[in-house]
PDB file of N, CA and C in Angstrom:
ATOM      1  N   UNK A   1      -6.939   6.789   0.564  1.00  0.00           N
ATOM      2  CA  UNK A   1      -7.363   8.059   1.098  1.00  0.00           C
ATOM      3  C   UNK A   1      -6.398   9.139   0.608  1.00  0.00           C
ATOM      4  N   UNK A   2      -6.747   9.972  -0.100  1.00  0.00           N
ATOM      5  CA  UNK A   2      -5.979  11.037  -0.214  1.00  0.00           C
ATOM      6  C   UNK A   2      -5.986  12.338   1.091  1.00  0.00           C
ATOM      7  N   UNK A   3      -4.417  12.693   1.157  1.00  0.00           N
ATOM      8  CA  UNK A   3      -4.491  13.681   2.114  1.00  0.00           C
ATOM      9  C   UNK A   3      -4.292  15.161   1.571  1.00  0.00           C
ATOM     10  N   UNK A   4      -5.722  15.991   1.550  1.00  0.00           N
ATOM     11  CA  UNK A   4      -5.922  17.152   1.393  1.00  0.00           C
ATOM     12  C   UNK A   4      -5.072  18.118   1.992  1.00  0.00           C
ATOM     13  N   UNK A   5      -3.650  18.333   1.229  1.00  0.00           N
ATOM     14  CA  UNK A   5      -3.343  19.100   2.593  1.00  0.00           C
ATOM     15  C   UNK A   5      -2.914  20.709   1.827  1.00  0.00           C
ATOM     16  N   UNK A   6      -3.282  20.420   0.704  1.00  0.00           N
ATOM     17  CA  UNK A   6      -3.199  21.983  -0.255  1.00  0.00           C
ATOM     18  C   UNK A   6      -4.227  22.434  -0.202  1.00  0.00           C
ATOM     19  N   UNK A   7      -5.644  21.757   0.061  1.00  0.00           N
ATOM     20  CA  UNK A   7      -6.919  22.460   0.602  1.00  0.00           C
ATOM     21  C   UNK A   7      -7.890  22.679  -1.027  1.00  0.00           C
ATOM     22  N   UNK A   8      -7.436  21.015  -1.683  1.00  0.00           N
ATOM     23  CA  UNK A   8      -8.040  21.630  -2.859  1.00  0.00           C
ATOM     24  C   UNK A   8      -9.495  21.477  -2.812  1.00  0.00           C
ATOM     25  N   UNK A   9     -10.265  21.859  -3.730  1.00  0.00           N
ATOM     26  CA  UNK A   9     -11.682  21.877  -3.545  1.00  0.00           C
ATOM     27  C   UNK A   9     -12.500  21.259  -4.576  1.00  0.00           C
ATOM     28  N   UNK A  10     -13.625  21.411  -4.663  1.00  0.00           N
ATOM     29  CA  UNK A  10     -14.641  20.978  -6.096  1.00  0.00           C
ATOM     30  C   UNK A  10     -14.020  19.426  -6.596  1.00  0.00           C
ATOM     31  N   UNK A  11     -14.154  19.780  -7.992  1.00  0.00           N
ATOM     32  CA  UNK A  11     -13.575  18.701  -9.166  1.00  0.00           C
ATOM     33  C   UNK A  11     -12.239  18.256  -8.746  1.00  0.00           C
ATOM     34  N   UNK A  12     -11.465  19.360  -8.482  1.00  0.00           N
ATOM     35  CA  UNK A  12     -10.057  18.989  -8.734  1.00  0.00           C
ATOM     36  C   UNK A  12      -9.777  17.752  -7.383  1.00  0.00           C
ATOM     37  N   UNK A  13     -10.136  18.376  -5.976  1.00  0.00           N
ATOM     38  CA  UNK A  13     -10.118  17.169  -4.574  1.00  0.00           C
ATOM     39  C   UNK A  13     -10.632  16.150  -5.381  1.00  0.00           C
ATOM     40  N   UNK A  14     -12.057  15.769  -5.800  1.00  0.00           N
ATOM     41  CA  UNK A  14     -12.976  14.582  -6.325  1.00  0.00           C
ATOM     42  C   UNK A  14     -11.790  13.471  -7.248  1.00  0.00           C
ATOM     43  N   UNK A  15     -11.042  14.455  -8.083  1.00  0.00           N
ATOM     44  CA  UNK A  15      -9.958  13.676  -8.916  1.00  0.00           C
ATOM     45  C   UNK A  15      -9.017  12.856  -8.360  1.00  0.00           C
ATOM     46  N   UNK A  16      -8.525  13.807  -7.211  1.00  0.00           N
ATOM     47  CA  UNK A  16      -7.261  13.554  -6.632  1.00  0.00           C
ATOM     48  C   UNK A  16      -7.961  12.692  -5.454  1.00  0.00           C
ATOM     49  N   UNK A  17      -9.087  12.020  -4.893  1.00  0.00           N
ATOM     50  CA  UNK A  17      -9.209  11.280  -4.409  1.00  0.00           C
ATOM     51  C   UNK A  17      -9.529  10.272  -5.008  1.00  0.00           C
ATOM     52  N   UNK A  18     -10.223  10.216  -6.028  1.00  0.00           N
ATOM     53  CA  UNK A  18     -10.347   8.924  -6.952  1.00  0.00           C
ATOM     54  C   UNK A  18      -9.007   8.286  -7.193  1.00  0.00           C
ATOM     55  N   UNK A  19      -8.598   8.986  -7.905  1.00  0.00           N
ATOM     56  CA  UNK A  19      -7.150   8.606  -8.134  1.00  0.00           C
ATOM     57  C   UNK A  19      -6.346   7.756  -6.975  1.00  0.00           C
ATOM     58  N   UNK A  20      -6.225   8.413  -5.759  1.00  0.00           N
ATOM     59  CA  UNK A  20      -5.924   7.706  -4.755  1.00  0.00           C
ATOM     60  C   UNK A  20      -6.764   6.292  -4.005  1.00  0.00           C
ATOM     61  N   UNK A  21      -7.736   6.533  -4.183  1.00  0.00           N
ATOM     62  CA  UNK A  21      -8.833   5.499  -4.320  1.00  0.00           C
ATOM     63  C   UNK A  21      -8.051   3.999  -5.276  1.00  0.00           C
ATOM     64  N   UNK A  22      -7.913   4.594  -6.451  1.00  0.00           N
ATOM     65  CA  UNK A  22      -8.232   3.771  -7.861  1.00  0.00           C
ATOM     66  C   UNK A  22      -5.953   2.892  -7.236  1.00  0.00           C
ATOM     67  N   UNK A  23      -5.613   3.958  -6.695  1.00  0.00           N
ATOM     68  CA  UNK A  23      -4.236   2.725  -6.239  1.00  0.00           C
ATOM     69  C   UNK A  23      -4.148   1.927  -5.217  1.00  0.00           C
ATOM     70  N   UNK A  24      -4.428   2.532  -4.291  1.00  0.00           N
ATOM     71  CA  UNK A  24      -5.119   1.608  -3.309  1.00  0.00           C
ATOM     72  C   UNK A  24      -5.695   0.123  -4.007  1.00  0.00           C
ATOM     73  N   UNK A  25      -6.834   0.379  -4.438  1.00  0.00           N
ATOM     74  CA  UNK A  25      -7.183  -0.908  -5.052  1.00  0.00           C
ATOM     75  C   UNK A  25      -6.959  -1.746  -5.798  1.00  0.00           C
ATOM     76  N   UNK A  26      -5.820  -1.179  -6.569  1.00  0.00           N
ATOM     77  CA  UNK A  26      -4.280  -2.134  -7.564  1.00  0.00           C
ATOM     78  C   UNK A  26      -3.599  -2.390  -6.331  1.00  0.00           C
ATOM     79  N   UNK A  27      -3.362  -1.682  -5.762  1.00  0.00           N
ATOM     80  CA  UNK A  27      -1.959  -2.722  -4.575  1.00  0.00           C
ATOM     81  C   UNK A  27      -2.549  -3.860  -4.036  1.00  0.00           C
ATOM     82  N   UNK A  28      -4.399  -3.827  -3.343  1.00  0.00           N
ATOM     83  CA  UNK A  28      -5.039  -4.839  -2.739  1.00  0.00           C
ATOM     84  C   UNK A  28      -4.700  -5.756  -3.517  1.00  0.00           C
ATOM     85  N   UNK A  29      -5.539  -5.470  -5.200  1.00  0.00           N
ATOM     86  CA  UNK A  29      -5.658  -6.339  -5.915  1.00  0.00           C
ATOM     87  C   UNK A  29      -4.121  -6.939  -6.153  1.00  0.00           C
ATOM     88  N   UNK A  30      -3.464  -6.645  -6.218  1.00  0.00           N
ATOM     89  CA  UNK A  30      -2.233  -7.288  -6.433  1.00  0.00           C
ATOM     90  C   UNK A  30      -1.520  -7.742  -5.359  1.00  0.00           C
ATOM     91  N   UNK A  31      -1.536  -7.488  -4.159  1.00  0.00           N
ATOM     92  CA  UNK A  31      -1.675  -8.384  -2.758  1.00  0.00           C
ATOM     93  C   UNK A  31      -2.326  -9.727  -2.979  1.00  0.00           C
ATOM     94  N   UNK A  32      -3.337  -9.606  -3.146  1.00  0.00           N
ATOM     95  CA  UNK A  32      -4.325 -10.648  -3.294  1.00  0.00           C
ATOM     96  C   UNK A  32      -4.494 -11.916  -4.360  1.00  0.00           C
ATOM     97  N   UNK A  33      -3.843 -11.490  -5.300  1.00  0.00           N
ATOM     98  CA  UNK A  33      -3.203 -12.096  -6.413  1.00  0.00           C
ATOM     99  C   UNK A  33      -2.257 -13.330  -5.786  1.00  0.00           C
ATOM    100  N   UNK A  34      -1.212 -13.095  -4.791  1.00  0.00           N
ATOM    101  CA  UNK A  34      -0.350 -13.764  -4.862  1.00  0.00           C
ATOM    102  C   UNK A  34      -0.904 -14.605  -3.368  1.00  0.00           C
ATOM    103  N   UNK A  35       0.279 -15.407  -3.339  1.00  0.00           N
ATOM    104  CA  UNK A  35      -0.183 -16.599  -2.183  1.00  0.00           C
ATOM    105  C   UNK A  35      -0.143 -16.030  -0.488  1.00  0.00           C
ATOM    106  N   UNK A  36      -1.130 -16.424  -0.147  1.00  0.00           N
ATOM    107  CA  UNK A  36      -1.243 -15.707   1.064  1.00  0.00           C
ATOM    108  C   UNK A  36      -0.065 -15.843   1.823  1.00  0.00           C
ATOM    109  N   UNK A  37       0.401 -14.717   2.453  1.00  0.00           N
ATOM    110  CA  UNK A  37       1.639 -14.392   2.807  1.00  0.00           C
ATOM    111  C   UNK A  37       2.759 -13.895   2.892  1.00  0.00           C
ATOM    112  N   UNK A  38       2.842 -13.963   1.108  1.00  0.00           N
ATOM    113  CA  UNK A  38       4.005 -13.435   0.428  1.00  0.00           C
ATOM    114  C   UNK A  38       4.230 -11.601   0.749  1.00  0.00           C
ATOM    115  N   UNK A  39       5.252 -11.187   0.854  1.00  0.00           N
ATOM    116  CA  UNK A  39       5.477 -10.082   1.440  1.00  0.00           C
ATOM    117  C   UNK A  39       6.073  -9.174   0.176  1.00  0.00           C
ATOM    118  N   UNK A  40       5.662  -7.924   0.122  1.00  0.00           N
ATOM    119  CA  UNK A  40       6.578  -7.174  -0.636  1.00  0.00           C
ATOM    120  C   UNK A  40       6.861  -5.756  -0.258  1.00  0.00           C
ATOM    121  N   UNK A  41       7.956  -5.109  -0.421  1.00  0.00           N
ATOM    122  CA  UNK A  41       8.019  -3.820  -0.108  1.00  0.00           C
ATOM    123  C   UNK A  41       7.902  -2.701  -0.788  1.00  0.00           C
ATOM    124  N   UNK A  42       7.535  -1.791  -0.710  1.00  0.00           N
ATOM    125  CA  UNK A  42       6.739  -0.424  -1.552  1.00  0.00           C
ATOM    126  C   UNK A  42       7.741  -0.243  -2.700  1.00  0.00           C
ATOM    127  N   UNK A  43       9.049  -0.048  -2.986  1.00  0.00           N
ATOM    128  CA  UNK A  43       9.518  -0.513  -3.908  1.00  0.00           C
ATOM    129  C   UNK A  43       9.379  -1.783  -4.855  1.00  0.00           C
ATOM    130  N   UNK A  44       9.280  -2.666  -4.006  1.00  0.00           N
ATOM    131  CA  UNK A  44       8.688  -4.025  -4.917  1.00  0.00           C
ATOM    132  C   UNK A  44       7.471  -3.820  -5.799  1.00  0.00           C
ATOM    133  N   UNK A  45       6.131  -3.132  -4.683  1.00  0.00           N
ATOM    134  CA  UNK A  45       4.794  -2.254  -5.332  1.00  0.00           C
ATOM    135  C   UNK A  45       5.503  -1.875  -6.516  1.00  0.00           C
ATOM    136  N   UNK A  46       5.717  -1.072  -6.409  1.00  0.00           N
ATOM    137  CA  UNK A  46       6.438  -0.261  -7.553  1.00  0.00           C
ATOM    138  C   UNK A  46       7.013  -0.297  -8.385  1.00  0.00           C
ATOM    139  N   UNK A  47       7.737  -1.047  -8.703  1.00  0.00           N
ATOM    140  CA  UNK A  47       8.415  -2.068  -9.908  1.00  0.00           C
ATOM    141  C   UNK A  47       7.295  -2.970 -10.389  1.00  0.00           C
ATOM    142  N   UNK A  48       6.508  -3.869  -9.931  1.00  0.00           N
ATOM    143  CA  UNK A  48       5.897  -4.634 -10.406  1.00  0.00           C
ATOM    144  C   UNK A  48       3.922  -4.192 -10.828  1.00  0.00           C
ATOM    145  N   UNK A  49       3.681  -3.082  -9.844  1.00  0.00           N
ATOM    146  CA  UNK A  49       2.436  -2.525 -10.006  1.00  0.00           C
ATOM    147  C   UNK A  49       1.981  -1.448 -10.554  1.00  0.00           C
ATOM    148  N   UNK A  50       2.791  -0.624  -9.823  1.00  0.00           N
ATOM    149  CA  UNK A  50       2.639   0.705 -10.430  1.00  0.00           C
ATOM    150  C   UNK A  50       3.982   2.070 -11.182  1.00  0.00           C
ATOM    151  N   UNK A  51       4.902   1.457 -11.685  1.00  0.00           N
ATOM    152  CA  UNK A  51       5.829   1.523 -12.056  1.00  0.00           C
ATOM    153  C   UNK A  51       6.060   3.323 -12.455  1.00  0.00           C
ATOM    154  N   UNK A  52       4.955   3.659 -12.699  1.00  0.00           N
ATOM    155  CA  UNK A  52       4.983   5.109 -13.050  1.00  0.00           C
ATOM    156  C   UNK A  52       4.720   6.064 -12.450  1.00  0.00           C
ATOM    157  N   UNK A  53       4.662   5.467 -11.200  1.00  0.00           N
ATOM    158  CA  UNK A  53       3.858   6.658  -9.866  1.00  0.00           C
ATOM    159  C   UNK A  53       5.159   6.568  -8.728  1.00  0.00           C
ATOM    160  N   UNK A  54       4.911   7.971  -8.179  1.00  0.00           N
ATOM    161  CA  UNK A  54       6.295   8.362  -7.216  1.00  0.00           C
ATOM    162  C   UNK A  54       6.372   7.645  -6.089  1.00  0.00           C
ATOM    163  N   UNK A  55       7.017   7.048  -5.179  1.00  0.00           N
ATOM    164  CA  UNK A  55       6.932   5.980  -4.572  1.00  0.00           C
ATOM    165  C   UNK A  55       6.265   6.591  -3.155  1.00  0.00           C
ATOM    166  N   UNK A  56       6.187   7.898  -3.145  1.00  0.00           N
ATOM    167  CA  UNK A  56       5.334   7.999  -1.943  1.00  0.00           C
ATOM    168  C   UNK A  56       3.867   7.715  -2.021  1.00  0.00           C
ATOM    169  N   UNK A  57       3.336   7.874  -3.228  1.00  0.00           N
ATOM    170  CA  UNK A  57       2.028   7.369  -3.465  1.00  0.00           C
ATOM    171  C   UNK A  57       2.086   6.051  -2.973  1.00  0.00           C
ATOM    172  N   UNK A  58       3.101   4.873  -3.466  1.00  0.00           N
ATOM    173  CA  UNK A  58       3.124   3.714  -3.128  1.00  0.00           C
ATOM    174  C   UNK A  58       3.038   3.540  -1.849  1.00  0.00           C
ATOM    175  N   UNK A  59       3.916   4.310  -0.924  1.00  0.00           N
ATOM    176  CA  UNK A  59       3.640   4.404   0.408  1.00  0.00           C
ATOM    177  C   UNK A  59       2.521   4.900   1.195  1.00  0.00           C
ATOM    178  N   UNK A  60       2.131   5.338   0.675  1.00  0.00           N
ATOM    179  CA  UNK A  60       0.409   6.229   0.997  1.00  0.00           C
ATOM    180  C   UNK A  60      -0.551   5.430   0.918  1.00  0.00           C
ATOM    181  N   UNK A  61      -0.276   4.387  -0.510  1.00  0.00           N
ATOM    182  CA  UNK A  61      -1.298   3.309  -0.544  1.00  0.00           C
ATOM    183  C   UNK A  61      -0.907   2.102   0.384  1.00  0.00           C
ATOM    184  N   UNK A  62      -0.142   1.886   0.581  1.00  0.00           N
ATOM    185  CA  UNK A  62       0.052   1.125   1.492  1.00  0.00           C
ATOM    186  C   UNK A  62       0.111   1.517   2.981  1.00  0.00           C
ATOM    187  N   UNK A  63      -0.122   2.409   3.485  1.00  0.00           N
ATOM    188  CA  UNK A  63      -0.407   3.084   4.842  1.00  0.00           C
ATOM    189  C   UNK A  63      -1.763   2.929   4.668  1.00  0.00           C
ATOM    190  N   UNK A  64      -2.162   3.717   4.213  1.00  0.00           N
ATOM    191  CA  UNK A  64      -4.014   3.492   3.835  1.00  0.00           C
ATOM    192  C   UNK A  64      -4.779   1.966   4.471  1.00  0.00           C
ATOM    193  N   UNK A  65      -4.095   1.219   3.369  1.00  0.00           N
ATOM    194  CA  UNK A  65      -4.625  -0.146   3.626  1.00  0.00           C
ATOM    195  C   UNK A  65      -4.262  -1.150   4.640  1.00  0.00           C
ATOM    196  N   UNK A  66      -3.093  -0.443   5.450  1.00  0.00           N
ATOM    197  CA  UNK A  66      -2.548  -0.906   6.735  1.00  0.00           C
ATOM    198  C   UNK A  66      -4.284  -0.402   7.797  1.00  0.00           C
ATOM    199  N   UNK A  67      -3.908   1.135   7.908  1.00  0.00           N
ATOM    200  CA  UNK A  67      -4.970   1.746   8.437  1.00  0.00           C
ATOM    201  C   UNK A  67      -6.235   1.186   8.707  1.00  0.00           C
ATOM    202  N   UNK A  68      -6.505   0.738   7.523  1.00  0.00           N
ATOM    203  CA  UNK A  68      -7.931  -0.350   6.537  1.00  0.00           C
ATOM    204  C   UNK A  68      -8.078  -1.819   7.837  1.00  0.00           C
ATOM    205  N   UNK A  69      -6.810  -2.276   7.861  1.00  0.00           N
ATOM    206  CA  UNK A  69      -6.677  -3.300   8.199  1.00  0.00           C
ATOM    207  C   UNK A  69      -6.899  -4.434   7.112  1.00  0.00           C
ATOM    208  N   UNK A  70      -6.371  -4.197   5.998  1.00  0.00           N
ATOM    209  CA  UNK A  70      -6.244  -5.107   5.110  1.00  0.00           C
ATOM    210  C   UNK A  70      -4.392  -5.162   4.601  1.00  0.00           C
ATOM    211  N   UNK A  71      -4.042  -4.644   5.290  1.00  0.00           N
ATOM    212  CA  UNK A  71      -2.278  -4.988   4.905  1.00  0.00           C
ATOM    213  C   UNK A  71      -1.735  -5.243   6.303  1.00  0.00           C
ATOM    214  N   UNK A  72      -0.607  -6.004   6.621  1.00  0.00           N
ATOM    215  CA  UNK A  72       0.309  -5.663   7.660  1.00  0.00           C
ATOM    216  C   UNK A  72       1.273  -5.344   7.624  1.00  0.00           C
ATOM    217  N   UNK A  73       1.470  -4.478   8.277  1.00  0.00           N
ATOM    218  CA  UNK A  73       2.998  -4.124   8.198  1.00  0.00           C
ATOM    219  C   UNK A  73       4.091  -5.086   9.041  1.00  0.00           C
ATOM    220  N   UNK A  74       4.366  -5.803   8.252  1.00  0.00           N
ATOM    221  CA  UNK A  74       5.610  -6.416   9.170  1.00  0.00           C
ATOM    222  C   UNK A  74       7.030  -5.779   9.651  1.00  0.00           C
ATOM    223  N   UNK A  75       7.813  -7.152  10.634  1.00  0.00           N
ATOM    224  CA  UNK A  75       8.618  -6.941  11.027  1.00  0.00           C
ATOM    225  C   UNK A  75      10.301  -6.797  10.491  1.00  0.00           C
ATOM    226  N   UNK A  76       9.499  -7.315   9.171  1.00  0.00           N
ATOM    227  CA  UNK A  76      10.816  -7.867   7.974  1.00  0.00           C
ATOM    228  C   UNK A  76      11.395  -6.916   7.456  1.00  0.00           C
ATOM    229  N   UNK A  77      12.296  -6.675   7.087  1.00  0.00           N
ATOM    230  CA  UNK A  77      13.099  -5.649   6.418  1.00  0.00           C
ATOM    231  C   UNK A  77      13.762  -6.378   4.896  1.00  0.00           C
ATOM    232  N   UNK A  78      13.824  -5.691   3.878  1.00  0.00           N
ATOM    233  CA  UNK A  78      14.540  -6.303   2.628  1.00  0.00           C
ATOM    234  C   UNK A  78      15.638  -4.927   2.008  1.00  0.00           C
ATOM    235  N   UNK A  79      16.480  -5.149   1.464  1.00  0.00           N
ATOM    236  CA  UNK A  79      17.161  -3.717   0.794  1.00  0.00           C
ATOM    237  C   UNK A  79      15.974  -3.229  -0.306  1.00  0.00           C
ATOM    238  N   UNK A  80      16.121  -1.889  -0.399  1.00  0.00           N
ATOM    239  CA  UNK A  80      15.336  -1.663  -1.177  1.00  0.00           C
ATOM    240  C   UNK A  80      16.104  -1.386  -2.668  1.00  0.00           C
ATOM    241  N   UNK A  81      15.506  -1.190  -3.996  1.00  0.00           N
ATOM    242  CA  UNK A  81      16.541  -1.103  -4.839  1.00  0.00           C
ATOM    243  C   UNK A  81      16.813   0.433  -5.377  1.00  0.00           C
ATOM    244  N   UNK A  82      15.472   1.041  -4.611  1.00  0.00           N
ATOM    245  CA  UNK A  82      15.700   2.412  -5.312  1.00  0.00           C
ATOM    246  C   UNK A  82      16.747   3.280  -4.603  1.00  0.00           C
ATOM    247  N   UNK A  83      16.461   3.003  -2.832  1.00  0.00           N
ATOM    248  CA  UNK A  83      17.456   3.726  -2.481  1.00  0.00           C
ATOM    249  C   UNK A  83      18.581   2.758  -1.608  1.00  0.00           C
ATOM    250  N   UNK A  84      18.554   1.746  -2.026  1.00  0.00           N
ATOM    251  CA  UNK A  84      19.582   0.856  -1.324  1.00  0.00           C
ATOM    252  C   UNK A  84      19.722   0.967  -0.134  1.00  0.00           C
ATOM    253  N   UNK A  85      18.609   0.732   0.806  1.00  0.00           N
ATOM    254  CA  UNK A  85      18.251   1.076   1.821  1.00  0.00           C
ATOM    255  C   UNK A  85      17.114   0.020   2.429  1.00  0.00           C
ATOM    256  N   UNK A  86      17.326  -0.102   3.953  1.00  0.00           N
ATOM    257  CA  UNK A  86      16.063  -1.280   4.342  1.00  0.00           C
ATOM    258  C   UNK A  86      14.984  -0.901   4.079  1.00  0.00           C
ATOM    259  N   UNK A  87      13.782  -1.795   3.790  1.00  0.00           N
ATOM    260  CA  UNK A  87      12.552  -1.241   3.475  1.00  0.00           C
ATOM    261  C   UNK A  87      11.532  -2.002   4.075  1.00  0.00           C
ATOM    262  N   UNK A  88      10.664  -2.126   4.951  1.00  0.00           N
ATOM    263  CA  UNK A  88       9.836  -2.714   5.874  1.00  0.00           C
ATOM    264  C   UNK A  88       8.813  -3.506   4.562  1.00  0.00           C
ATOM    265  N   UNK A  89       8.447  -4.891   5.290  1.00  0.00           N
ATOM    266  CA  UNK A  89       7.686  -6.001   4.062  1.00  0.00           C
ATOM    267  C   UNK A  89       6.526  -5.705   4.616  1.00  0.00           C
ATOM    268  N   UNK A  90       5.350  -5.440   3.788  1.00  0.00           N
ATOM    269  CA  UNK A  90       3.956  -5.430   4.015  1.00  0.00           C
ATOM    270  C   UNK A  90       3.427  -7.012   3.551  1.00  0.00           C
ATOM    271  N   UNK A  91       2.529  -7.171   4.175  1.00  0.00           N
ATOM    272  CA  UNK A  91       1.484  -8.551   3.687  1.00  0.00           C
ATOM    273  C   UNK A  91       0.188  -8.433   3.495  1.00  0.00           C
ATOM    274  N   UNK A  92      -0.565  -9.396   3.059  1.00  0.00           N
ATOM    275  CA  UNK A  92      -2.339  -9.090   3.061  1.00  0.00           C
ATOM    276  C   UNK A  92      -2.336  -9.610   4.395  1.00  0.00           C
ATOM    277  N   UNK A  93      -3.231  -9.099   5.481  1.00  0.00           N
ATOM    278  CA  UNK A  93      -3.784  -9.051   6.601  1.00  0.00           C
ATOM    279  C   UNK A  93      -4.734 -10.472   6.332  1.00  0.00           C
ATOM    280  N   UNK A  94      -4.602 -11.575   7.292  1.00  0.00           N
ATOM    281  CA  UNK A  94      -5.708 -12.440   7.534  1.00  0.00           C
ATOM    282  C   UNK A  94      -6.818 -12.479   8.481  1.00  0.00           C
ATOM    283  N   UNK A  95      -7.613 -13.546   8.476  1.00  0.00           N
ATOM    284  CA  UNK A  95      -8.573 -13.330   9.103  1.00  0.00           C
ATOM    285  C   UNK A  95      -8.215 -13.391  10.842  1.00  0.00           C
ATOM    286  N   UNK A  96      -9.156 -12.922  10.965  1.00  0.00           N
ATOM    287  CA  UNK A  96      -8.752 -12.553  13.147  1.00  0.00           C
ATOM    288  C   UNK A  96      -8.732 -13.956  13.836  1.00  0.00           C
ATOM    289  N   UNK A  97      -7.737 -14.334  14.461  1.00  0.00           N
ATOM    290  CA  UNK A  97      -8.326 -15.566  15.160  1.00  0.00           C
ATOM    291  C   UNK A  97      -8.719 -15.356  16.124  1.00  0.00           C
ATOM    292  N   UNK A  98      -9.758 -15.970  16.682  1.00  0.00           N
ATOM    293  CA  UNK A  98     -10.244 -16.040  18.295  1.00  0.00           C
ATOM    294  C   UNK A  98     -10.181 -17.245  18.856  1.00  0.00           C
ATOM    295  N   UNK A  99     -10.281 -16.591  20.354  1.00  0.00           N
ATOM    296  CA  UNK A  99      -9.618 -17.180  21.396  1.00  0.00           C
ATOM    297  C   UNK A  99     -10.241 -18.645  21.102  1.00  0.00           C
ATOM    298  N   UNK A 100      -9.689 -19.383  21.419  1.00  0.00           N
ATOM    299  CA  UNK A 100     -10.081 -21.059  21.422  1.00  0.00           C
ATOM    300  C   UNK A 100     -10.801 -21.215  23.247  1.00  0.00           C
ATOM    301  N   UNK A 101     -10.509 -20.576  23.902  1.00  0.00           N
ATOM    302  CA  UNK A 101     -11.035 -20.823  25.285  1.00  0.00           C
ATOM    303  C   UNK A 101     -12.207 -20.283  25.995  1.00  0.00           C
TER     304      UNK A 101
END
C-alpha cells in the first residue's frame, strides 16, 4: 500500500502505488521461498531482496503485509547491520488454528 501523503494524483499516485504494490510482492515472494518459519529483519529484506531501495520502503512493505496478515511480526530482536541497532524478526504468518474443543 502506498501512503499518499504528498496528495499526488493521476499517473504519477497509479506509479507510486504499483511500485509499492510490485515490493510488497518480492518480500512475500521471498518469505515464501524459504522454510516456513525462518525469520528475517528489514535489513536482512534488504541486503538479500531489495538491495537498492531505502529501507523504509522495506519497512512499509513489511508493515503492509503484517497489516495483510500474511507476515508476523515477532518477538525476536537481531542487531541490525545498517544501523547496529536491534531490529524486530518478521515471519510468513501460518495458517489459523482452531479450537480443538
Amino acid at each position: 500500500m502506498y501512503h499518499n501523503t504528498l496528495a499526488h494524483e493521476g499517473e504519477t499516485l497509479r506509479q507510486y502505488e504499483q511500485k509499492a504494490m510490485s515490493q510488497d510482492e518480492l518480500i512475500l515472494a521471498f518469505f515464501m521461498s524459504q522454510p516456513f518459519g525462518t525469520g528475517f529483519t528489514p535489513s536482512e529484506i534488504l541486503d538479500r531482496v531489495m538491495p537498492q531501495t531505502p529501507i523504509t520502503s522495506v519497512r512499509r512493505s513489511m508493515n503492509t503485509l503484517t497489516n495483510r496478515e500474511l507476515l508476523v511480526k515477532t518477538s525476536e530482536q537481531r542487531i541490525g547491520w545498517i544501523y547496529n541497532r536491534p531490529e524486530t524478526v518478521w515471519r510468513l504468518a501460518g495458517p489459523v488454528q482452531k479450537d480443538l474443543f
